[in-house]
Protein backbone atom coordinates (compact mmCIF):
# COMPACT_ATOMS: atom_id res chain seq x y z
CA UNK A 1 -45.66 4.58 -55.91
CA UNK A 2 -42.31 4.36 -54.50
CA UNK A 3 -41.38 7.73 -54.62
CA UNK A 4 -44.57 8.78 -53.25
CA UNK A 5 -43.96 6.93 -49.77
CA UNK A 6 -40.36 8.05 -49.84
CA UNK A 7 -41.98 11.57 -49.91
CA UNK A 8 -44.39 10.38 -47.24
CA UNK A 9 -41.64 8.99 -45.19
CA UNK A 10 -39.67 12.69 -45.27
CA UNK A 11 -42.36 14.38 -44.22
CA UNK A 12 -42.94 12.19 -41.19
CA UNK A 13 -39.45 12.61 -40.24
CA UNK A 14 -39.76 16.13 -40.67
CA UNK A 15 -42.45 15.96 -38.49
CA UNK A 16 -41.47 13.75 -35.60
CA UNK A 17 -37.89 15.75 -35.82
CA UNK A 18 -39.98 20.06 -35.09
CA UNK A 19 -42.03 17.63 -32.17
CA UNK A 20 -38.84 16.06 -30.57
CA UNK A 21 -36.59 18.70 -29.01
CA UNK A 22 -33.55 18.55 -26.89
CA UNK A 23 -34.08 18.56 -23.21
CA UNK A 24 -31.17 21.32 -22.60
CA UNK A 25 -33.17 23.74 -24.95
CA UNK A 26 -36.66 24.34 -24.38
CA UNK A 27 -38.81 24.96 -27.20
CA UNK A 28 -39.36 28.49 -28.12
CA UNK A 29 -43.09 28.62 -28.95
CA UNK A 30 -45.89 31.32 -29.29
CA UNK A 31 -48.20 28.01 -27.76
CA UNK A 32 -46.68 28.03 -24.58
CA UNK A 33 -46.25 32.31 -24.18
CA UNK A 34 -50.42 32.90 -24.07
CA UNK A 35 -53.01 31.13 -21.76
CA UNK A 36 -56.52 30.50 -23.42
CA UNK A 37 -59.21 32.30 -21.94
CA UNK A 38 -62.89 32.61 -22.75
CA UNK A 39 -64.23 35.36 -24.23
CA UNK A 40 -66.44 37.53 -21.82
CA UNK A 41 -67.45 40.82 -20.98
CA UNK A 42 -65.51 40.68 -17.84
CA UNK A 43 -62.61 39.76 -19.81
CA UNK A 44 -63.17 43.18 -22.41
CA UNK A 45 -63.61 45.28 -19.44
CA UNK A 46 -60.32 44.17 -18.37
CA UNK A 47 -58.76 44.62 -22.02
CA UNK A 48 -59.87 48.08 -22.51
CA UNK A 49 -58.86 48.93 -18.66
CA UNK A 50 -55.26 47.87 -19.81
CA UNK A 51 -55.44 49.46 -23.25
CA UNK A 52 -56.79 53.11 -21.56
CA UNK A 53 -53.80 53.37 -19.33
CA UNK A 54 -51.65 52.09 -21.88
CA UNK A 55 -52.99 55.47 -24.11
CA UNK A 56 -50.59 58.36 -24.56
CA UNK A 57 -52.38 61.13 -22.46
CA UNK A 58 -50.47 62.61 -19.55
CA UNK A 59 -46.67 61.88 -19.35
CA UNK A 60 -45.56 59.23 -17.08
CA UNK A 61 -42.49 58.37 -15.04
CA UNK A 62 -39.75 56.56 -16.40
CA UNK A 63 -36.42 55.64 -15.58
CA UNK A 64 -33.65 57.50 -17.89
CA UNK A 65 -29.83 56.80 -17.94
CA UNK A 66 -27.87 60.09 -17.27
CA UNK A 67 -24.92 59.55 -20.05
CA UNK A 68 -21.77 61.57 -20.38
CA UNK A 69 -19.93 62.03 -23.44
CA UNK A 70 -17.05 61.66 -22.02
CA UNK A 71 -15.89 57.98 -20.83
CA UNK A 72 -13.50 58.69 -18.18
CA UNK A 73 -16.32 60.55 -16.31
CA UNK A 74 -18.72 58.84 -14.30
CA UNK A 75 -21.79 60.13 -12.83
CA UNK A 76 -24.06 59.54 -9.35
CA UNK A 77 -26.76 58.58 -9.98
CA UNK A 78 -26.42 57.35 -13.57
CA UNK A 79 -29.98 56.64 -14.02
CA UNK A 80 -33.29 59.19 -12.99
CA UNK A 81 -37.10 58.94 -12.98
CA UNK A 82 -38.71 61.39 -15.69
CA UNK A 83 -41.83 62.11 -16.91
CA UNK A 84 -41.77 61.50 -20.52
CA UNK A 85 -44.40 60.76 -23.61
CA UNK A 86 -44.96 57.23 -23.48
CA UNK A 87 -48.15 55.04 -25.21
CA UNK A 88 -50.31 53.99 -27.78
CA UNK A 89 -51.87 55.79 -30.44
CA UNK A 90 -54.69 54.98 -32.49
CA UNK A 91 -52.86 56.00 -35.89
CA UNK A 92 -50.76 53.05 -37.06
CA UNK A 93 -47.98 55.37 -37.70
CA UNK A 94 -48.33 57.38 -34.91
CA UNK A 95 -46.39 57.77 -31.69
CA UNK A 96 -46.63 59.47 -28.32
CA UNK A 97 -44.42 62.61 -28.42
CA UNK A 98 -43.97 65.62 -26.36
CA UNK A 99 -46.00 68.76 -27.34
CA UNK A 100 -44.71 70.79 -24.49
CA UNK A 101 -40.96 69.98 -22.51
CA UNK A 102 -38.42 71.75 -20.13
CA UNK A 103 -35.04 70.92 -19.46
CA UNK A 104 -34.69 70.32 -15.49
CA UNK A 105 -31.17 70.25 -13.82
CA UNK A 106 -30.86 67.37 -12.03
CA UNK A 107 -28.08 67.75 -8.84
CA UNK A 108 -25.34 64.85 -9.24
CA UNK A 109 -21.48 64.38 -8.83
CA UNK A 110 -19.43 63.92 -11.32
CA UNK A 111 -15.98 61.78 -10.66
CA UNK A 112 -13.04 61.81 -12.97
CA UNK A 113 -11.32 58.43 -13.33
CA UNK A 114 -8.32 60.02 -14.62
CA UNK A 115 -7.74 62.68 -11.86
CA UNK A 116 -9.13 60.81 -8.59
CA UNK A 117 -11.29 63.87 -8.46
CA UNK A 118 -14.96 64.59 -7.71
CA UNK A 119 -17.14 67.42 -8.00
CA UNK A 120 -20.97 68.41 -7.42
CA UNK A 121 -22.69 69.87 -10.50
CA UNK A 122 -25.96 69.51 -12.20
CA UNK A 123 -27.58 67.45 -14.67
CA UNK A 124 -30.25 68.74 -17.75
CA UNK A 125 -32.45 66.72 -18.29
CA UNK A 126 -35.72 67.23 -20.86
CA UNK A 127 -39.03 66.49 -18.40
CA UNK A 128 -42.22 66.17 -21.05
CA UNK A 129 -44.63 68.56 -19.77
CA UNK A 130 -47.63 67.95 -22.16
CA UNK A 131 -48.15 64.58 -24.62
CA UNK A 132 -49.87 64.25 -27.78
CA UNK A 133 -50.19 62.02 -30.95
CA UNK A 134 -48.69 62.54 -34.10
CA UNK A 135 -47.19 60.97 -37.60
CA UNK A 136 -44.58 63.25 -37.73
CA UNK A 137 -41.08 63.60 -36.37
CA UNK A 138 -38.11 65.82 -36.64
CA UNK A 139 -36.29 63.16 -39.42
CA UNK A 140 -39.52 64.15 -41.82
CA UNK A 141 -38.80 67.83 -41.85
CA UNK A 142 -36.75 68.60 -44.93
CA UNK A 143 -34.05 71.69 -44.76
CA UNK A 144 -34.11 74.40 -44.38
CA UNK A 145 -37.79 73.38 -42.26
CA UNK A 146 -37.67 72.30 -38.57
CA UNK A 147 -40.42 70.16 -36.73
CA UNK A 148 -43.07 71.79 -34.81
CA UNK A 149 -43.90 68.90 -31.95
CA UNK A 150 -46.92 71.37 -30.86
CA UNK A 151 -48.30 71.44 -34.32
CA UNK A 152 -46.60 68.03 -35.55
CA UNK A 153 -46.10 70.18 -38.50
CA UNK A 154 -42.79 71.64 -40.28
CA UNK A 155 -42.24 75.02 -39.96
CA UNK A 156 -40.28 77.75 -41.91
CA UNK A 157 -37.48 78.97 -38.98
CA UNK A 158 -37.43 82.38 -40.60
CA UNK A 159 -40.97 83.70 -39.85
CA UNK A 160 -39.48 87.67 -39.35
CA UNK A 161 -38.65 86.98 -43.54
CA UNK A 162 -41.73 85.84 -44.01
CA UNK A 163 -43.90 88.50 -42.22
CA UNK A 164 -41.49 90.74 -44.02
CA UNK A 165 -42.37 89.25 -47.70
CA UNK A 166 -45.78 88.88 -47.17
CA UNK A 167 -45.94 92.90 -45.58
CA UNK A 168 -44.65 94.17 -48.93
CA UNK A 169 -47.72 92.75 -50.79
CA UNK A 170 -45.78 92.84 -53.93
CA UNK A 171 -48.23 91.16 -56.53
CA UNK A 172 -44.96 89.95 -58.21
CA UNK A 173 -43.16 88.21 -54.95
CA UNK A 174 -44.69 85.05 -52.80
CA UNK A 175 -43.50 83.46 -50.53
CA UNK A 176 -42.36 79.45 -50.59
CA UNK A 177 -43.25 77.13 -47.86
CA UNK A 178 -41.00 74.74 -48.53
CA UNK A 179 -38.02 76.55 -49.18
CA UNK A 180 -39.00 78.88 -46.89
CA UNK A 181 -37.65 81.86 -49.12
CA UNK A 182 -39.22 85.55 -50.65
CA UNK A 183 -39.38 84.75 -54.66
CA UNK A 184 -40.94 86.12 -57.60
CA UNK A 185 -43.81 84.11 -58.77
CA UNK A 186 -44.29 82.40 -61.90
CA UNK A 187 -45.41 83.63 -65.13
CA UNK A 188 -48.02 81.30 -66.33
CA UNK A 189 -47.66 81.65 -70.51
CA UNK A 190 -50.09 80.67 -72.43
């Protein structure tokens, strides 16, 4: 009996002590972050309003930092707006990425700390022409294959070899997607 209210007793001290909190630091809690709200149509018209412009589709304007590689160089402005892939996709793996880009030269000046010097040059920057989904990226593509963002695919960089191995229509040559190399095909022994 005694060790069950000494258990009882720790637990209400462990509870009194997460309810208490110092004045200096305010409680970090998910309770105080959302407002309850009732459940109404109004309300889901307003949810989906926010969750259709939050949608990858066209690509929108953001703000990107113009970085040099080199630290003693500085740059005006440092930071652009650029349309870029940005938004939800209904895949849980899937992200907004660019199926179509350019590279735009942005006009800047470029000041070297070390010389005192400044000069007026230009700036590339990729602009995101065209968005789309997709479950794929560039990391996924194994060598020798490259990523495809208009297909969201990997793809063989040596299609001339290809066309060329597949022309000869040698019964005893095929040609390997993944290694993307002309070899002879198996013998299947029985």
């Amino acid at each position: 009996m005694a060790i069950v209210v000494f258990v009882l007793m720790i637990l209400w001290c462990t509870a009194s002590a997460e309810e208490k909190h110092h004045p200096k630091f305010p409680r970090s809690d998910d309770r105080d972050l959302f407002k309850k709200e009732v459940c109404s149509s109004h309300n889901d018209d307003l949810r989906n309003e926010v969750m259709q412009k939050s949608k990858c589709g066209e690509p929108k304007e953001v703000f990107v930092d113009l970085k040099l590689q080199v630290s003693y160089l500085q740059v005006t402005p440092s930071a652009v707006w650029v349309k870029r892939c940005v938004g939800l996709c209904d895949g849980v793996d899937s992200k907004c990425v660019a199926t179509k880009s350019k590279i735009e030269n942005v006009p800047v000046r470029i000041y070297n700390v070390k010389t005192d010097k400044e000069r007026c040059s230009t700036f590339p920057v990729k602009v995101h022409e065209s968005c789309g989904c997709c479950s794929m990226s560039s990391d996924d593509c194994a060598a020798p294959r490259v990523y495809n963002p208009r297909k969201c695919s990997c793809k063989c960089p040596n299609m001339e070899e290809r066309r060329t191995c597949l022309k000869k229509r040698n019964p005893s040559m095929m040609w390997n997607r993944s290694k993307c190399t002309c070899e002879p095909k198996r013998r299947v022994t029985w």
